[in-house]
N, C-alpha and C. Protein backbone atom coordinates (compact mmCIF):
# COMPACT_ATOMS: atom_id res chain seq x y z
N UNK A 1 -39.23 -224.78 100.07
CA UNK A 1 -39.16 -223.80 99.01
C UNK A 1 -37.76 -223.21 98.96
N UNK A 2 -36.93 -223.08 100.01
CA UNK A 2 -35.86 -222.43 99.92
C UNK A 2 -35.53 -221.31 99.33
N UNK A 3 -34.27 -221.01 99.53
CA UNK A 3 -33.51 -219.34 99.12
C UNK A 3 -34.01 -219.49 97.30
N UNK A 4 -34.31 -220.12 96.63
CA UNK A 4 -34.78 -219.86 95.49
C UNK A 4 -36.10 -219.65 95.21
N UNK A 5 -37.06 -220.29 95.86
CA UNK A 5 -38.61 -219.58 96.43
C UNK A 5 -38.35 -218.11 96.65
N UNK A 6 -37.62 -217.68 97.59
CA UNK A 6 -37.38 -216.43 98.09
C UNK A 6 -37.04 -215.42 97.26
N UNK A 7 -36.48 -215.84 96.18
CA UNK A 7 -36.25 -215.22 95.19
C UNK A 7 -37.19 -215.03 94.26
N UNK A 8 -37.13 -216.12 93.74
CA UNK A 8 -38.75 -216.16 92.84
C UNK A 8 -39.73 -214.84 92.99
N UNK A 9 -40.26 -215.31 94.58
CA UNK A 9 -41.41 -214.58 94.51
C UNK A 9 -41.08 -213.77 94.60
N UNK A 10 -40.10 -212.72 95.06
CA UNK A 10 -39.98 -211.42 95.01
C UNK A 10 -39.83 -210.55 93.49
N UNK A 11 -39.15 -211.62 91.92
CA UNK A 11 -38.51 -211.23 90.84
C UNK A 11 -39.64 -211.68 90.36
N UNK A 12 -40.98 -212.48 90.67
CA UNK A 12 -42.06 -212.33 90.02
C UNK A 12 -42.84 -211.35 90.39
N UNK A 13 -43.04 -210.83 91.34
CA UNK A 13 -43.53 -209.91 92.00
C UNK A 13 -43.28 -208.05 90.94
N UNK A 14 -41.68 -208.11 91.08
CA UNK A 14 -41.29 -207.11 90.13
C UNK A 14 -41.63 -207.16 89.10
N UNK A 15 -41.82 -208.28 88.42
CA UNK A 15 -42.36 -208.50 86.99
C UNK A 15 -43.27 -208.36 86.89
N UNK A 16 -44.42 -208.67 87.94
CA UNK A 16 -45.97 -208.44 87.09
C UNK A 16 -46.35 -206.98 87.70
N UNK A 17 -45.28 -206.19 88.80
CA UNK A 17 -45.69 -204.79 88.94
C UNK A 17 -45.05 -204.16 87.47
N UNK A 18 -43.89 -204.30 86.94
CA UNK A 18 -43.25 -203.80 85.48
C UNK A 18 -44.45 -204.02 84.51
N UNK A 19 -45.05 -205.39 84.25
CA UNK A 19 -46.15 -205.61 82.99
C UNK A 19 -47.35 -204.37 83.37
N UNK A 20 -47.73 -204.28 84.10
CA UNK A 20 -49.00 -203.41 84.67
C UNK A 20 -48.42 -202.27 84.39
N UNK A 21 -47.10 -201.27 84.83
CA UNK A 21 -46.75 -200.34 84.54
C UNK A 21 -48.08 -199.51 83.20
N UNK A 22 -48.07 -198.65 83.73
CA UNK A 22 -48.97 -197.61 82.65
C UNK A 22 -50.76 -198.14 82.72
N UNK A 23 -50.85 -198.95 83.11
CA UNK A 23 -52.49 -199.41 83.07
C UNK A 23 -52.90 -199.00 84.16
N UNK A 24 -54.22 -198.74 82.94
CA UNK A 24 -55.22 -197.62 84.82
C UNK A 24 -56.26 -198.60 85.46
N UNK A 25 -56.72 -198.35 86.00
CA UNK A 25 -57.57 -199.14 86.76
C UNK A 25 -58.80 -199.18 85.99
N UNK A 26 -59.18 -197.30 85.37
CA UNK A 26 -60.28 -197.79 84.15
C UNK A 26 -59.70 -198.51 83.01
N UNK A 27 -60.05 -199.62 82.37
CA UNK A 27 -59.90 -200.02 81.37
C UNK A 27 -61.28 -199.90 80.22
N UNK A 28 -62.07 -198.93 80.69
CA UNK A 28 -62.61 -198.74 79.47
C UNK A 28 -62.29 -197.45 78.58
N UNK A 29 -61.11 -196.73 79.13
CA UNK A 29 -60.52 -195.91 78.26
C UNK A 29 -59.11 -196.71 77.40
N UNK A 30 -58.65 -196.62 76.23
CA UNK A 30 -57.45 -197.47 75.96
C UNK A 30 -57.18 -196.15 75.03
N UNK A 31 -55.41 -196.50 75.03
CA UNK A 31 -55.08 -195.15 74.42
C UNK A 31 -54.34 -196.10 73.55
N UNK A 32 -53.66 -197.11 73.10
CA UNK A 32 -53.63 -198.21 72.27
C UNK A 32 -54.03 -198.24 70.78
N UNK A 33 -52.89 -198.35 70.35
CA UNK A 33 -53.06 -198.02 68.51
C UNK A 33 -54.03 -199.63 67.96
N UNK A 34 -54.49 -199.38 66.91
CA UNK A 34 -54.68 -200.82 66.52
C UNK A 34 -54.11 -201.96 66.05
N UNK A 35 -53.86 -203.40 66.07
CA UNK A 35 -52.55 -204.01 65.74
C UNK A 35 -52.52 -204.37 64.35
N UNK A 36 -53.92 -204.03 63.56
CA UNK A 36 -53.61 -204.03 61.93
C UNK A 36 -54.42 -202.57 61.50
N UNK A 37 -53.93 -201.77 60.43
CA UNK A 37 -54.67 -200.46 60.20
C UNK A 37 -54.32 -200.53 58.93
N UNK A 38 -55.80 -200.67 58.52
CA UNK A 38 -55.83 -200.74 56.43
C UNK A 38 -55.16 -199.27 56.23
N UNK A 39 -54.80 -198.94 54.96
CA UNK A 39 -54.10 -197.83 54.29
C UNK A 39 -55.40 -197.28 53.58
N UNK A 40 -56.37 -196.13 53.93
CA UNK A 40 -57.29 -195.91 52.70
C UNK A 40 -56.86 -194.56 52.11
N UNK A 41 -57.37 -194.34 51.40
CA UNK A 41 -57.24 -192.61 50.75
C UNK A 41 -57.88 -191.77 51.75
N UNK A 42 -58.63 -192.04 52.86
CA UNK A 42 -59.03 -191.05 53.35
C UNK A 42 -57.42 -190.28 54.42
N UNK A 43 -57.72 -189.28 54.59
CA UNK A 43 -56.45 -188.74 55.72
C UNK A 43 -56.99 -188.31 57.12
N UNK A 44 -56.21 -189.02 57.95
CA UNK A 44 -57.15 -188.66 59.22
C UNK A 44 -55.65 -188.57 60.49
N UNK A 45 -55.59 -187.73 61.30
CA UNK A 45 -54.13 -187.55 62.08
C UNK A 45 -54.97 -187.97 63.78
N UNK A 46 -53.91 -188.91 64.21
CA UNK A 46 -54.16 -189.25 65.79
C UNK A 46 -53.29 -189.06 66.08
N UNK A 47 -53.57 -188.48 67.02
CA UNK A 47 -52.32 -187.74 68.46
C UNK A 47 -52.26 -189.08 69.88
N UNK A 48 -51.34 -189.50 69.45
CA UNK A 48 -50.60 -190.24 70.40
C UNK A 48 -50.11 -189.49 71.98
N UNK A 49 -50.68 -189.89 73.02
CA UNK A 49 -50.08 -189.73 74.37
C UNK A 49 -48.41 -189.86 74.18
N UNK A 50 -47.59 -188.63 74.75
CA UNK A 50 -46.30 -189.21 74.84
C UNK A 50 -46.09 -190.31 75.57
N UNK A 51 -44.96 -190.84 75.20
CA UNK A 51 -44.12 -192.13 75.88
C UNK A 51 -43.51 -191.73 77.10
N UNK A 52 -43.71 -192.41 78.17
CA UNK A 52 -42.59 -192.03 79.29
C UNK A 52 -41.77 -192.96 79.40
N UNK A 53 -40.39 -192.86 80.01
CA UNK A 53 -39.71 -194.28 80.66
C UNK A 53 -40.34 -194.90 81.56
N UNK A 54 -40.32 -196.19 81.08
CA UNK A 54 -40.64 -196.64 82.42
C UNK A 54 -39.27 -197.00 83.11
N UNK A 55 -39.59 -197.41 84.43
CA UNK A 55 -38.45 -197.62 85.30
C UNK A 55 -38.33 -199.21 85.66
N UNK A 56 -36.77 -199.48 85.33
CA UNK A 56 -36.29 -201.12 85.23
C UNK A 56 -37.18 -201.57 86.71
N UNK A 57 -36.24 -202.89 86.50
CA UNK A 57 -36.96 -203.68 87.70
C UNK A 57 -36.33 -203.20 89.21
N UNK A 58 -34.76 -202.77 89.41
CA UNK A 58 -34.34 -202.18 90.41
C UNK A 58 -35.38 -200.82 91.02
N UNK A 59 -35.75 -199.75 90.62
CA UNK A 59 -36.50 -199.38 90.25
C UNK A 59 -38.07 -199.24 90.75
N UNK A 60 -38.40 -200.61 90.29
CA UNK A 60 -39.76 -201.11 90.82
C UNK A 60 -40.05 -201.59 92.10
N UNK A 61 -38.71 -202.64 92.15
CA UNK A 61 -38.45 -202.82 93.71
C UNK A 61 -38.00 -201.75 95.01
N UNK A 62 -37.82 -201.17 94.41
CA UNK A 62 -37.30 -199.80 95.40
C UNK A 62 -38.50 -199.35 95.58
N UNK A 63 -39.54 -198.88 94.88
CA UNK A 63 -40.67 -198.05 94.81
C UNK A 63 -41.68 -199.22 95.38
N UNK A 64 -41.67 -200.59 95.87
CA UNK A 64 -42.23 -200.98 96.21
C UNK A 64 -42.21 -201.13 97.67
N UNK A 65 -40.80 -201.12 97.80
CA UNK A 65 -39.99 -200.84 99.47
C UNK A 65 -40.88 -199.76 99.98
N UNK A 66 -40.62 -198.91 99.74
CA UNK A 66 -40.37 -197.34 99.38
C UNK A 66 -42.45 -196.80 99.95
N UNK A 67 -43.37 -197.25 98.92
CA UNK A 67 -44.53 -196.93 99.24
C UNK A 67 -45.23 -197.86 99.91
N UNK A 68 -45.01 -199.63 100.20
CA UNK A 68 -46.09 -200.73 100.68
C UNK A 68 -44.83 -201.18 101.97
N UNK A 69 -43.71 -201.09 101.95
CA UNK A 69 -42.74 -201.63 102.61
C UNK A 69 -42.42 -203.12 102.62
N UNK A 70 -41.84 -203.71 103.34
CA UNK A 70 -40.57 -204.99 102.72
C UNK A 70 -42.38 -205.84 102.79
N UNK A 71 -42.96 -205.90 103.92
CA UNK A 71 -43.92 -206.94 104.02
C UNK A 71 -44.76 -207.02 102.42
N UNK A 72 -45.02 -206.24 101.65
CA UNK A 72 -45.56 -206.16 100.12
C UNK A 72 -44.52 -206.94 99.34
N UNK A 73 -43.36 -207.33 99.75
CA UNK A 73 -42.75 -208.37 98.68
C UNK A 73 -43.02 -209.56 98.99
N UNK A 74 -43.85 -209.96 99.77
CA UNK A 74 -44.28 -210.98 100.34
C UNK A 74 -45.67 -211.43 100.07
N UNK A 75 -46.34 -210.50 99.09
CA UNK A 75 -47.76 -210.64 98.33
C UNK A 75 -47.29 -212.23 97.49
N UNK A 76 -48.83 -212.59 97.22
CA UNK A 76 -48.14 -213.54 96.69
C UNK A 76 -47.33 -215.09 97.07
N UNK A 77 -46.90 -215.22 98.47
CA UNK A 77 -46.22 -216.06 98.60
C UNK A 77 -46.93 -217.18 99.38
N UNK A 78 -47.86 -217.88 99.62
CA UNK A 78 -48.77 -218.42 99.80
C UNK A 78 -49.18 -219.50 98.38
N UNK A 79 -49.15 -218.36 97.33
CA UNK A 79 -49.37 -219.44 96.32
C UNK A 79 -48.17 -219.70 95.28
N UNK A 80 -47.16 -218.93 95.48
CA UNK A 80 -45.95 -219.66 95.13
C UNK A 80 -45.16 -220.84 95.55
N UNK A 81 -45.38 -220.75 96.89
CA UNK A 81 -45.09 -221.82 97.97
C UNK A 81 -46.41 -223.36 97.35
N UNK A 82 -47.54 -222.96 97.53
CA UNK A 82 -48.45 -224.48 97.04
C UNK A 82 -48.12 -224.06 95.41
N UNK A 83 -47.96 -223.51 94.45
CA UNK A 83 -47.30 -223.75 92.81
C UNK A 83 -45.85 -224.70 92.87
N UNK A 84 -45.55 -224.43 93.75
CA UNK A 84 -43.44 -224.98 93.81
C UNK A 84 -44.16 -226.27 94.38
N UNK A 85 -44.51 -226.47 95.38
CA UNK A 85 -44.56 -228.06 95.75
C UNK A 85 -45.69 -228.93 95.00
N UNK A 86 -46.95 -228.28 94.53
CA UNK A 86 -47.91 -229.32 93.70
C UNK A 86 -46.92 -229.58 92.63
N UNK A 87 -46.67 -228.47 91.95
CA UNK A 87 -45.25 -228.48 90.73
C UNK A 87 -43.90 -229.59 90.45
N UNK A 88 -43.66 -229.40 91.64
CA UNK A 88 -42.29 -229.99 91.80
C UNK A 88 -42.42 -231.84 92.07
N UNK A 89 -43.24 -231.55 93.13
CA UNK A 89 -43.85 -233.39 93.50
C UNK A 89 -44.34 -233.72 92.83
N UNK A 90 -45.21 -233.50 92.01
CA UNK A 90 -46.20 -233.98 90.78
C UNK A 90 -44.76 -234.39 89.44
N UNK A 91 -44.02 -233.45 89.09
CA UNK A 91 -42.86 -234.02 88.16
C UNK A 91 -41.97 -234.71 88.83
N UNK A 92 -41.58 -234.62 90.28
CA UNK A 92 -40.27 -235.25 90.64
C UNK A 92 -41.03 -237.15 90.79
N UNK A 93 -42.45 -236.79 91.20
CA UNK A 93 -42.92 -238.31 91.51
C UNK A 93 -43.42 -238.83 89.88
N UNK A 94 -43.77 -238.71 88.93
CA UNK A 94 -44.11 -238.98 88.06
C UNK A 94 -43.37 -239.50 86.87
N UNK A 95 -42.05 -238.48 87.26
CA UNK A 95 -40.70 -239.02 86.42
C UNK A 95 -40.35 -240.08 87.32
N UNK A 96 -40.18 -240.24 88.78
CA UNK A 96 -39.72 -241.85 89.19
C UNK A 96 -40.76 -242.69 88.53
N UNK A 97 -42.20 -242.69 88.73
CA UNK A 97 -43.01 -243.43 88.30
C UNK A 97 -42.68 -244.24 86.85
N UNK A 98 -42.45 -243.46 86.27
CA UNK A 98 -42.48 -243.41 84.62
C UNK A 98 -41.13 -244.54 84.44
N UNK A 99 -40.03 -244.02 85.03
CA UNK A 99 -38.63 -244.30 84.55
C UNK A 99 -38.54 -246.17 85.69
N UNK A 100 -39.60 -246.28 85.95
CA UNK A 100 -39.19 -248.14 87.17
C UNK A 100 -40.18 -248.41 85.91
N UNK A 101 -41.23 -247.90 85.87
CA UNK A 101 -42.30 -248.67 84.90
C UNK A 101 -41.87 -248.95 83.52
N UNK A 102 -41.07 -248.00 82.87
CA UNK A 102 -40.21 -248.29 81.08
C UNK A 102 -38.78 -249.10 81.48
N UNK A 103 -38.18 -249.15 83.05
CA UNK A 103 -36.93 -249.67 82.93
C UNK A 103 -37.24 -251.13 82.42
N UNK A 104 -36.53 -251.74 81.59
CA UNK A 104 -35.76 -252.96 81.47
C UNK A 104 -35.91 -253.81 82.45
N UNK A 105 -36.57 -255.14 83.00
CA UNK A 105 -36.70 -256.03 84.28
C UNK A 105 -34.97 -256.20 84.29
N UNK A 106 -34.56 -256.59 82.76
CA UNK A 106 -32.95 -257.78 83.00
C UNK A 106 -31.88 -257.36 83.05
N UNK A 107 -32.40 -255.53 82.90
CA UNK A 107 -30.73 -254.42 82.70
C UNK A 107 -30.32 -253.56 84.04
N UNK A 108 -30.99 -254.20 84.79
CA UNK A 108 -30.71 -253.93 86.78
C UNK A 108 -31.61 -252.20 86.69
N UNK A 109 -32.23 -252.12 85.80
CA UNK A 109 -33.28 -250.63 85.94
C UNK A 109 -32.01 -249.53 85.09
N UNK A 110 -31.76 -249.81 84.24
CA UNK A 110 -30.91 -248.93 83.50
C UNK A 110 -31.71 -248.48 82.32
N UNK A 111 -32.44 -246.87 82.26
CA UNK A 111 -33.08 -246.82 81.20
C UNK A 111 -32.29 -245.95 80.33
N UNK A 112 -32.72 -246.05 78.55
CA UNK A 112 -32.16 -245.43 77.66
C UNK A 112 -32.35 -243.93 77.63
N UNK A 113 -31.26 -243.61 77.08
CA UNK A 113 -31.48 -242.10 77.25
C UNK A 113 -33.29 -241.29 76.33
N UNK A 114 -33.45 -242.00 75.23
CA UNK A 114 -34.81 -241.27 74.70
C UNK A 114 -35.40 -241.96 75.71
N UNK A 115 -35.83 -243.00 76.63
CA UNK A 115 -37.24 -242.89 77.44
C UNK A 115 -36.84 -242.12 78.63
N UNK A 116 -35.12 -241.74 79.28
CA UNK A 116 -35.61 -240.61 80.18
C UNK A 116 -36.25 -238.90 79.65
N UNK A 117 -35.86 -239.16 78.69
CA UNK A 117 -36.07 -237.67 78.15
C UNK A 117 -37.90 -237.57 77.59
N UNK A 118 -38.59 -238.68 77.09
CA UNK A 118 -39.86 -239.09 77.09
C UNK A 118 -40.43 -238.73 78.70
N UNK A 119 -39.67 -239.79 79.67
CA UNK A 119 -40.25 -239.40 81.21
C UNK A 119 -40.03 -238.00 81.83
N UNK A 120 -38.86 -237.36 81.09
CA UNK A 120 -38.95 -236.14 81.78
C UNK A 120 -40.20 -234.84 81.05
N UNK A 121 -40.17 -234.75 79.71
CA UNK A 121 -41.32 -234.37 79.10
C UNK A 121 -42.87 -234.58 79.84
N UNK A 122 -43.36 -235.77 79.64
CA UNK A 122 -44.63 -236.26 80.43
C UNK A 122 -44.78 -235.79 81.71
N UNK A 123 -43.78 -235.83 82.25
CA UNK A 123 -43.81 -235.54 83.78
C UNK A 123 -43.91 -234.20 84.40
N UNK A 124 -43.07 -233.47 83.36
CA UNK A 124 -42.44 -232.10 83.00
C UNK A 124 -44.13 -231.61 82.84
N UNK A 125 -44.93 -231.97 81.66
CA UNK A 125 -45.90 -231.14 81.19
C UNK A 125 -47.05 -231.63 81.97
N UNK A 126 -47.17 -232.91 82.70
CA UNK A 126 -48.19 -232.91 83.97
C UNK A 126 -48.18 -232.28 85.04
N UNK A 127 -46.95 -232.09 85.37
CA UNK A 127 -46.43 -230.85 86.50
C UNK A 127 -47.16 -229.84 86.21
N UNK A 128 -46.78 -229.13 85.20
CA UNK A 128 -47.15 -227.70 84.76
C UNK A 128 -48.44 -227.64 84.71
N UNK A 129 -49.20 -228.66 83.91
CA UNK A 129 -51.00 -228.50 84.43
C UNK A 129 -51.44 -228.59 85.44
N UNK A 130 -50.63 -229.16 86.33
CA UNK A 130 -51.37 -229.23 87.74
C UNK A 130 -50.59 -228.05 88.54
N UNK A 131 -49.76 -227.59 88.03
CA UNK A 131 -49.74 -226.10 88.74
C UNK A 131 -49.64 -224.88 88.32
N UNK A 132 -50.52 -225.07 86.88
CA UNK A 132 -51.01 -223.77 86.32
C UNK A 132 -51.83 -222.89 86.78
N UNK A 133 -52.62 -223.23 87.74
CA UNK A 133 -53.82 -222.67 88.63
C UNK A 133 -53.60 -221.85 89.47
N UNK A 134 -52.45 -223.00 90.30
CA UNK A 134 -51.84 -221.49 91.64
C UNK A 134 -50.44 -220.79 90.98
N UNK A 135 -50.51 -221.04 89.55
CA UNK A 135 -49.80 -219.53 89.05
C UNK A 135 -50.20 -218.43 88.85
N UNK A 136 -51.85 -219.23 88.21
CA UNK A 136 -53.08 -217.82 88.13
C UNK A 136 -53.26 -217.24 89.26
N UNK A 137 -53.28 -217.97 90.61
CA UNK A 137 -54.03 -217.31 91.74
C UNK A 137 -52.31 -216.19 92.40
N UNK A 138 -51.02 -216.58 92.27
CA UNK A 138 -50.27 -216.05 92.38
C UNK A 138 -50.18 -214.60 92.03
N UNK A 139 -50.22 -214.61 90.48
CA UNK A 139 -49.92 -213.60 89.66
C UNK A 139 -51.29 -212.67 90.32
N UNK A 140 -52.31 -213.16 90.54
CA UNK A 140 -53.47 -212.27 91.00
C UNK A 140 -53.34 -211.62 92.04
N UNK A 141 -52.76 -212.22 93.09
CA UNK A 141 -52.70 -212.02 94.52
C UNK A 141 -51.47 -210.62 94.22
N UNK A 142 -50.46 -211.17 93.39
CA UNK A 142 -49.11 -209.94 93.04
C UNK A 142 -50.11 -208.63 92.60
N UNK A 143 -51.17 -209.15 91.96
CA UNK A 143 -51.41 -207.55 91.10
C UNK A 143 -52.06 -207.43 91.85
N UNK A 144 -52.75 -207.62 92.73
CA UNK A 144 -54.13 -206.81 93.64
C UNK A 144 -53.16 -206.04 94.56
N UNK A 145 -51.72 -205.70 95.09
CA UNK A 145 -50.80 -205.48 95.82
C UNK A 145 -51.07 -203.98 95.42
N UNK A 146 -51.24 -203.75 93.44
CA UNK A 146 -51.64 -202.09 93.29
C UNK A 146 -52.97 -201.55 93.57
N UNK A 147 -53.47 -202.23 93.43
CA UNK A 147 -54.95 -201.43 94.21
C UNK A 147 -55.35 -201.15 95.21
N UNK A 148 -56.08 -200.54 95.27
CA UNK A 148 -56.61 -199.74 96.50
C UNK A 148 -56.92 -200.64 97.29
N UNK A 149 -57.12 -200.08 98.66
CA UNK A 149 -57.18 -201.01 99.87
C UNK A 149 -58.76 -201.93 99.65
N UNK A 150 -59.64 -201.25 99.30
CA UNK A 150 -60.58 -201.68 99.49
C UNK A 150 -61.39 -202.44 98.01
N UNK A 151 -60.36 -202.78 97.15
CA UNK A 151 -61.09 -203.43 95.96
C UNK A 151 -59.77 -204.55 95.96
N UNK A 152 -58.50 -204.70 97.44
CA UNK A 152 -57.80 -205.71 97.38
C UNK A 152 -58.58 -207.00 97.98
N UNK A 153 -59.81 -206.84 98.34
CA UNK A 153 -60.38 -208.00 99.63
C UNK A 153 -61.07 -208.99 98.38
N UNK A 154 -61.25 -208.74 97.34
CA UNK A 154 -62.08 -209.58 96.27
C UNK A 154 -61.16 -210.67 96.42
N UNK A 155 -59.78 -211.10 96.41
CA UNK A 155 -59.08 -212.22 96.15
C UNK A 155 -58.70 -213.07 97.19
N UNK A 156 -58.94 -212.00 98.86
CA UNK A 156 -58.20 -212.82 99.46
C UNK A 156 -57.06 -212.69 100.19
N UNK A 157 -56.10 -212.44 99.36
CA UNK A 157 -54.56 -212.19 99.85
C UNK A 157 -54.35 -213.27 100.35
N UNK A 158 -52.86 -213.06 101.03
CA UNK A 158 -52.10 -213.54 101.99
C UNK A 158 -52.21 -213.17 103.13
N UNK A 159 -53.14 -213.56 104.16
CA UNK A 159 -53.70 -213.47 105.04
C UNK A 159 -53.53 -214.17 106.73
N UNK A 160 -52.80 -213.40 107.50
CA UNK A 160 -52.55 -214.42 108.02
C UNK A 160 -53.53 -215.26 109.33
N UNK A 161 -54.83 -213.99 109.65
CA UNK A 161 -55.69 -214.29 110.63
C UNK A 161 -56.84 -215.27 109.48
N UNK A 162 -57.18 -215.39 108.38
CA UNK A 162 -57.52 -216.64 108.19
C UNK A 162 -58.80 -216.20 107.58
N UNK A 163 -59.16 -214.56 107.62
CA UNK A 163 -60.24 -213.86 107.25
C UNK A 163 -60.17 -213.73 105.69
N UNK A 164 -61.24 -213.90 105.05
CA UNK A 164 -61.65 -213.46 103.74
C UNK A 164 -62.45 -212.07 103.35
């Protein structure tokens, strides 16, 4: 996975604590305008909750230091680690596959530029389905990091004694 794994998961991590920003845990209250609102003659006034800032991603990461400590940037990394390698092997082996099987027998394996760009597509978008799953279980594992201790055990975590 390397120093770019390392990264990753920590700048995805910030990102799906930033998207959550402002959402409560009840979601059967929504304070949320509607995304089409007919114009009638009737007159009716809604009072909007003020806006607060939210706070960038520096910010988020600090406040994550700050209240869970460094080991909480580390939510998450379990299934970033199996997303990067089902991901990566599934396109890096599929584009070799692709590109011996369309080469030319009589041009010593020299393929044209539209069938690498065909093999990288195919390969590219089989990758991604086969590691769309442990993106879901990723992003899940990141957001259960805000909840309470005791409604985090539904997923699992990153665990390292092996307990569910």
């Amino acid at each position: 996975m390397g120093l770019k794994g390392f990264v990753e998961g920590e700048t995805l991590l910030i990102k799906v604590h930033m998207q959550l920003q402002g959402e409560t845990l009840n979601s059967a209250v929504s304070t949320r305008r509607p995304a089409l609102a007919f114009h009638t003659n009737a007159t009716a006034t809604v009072t909007l909750p003020p806006r607060h800032p939210r706070p960038g991603p520096l910010a988020v990461g600090a406040h994550i230091l700050r209240s869970k400590g460094p080991a909480a940037l580390f939510s998450g990394v379990s299934a970033t680690a199996l997303r990067q390698t089902l991901y990566s092997t599934t396109r890096m082996g599929l584009y070799d596959i692709l590109k011996k099987k369309w080469s030319p027998a009589g041009h010593g394996g020299a393929l044209p530029l539209h069938r690498k760009i065909t093999a990288g597509f195919v390969a590219g978008g089989i990758g991604a389905a086969v590691g769309n799953p442990t993106n879901v279980a990723m992003v899940r594992m990141q957001a259960d990091g805000r909840l309470p201790a005791e409604l985090q055990e539904r997923s699992g975590g990153d665990r390292a004694d092996g307990e569910e």
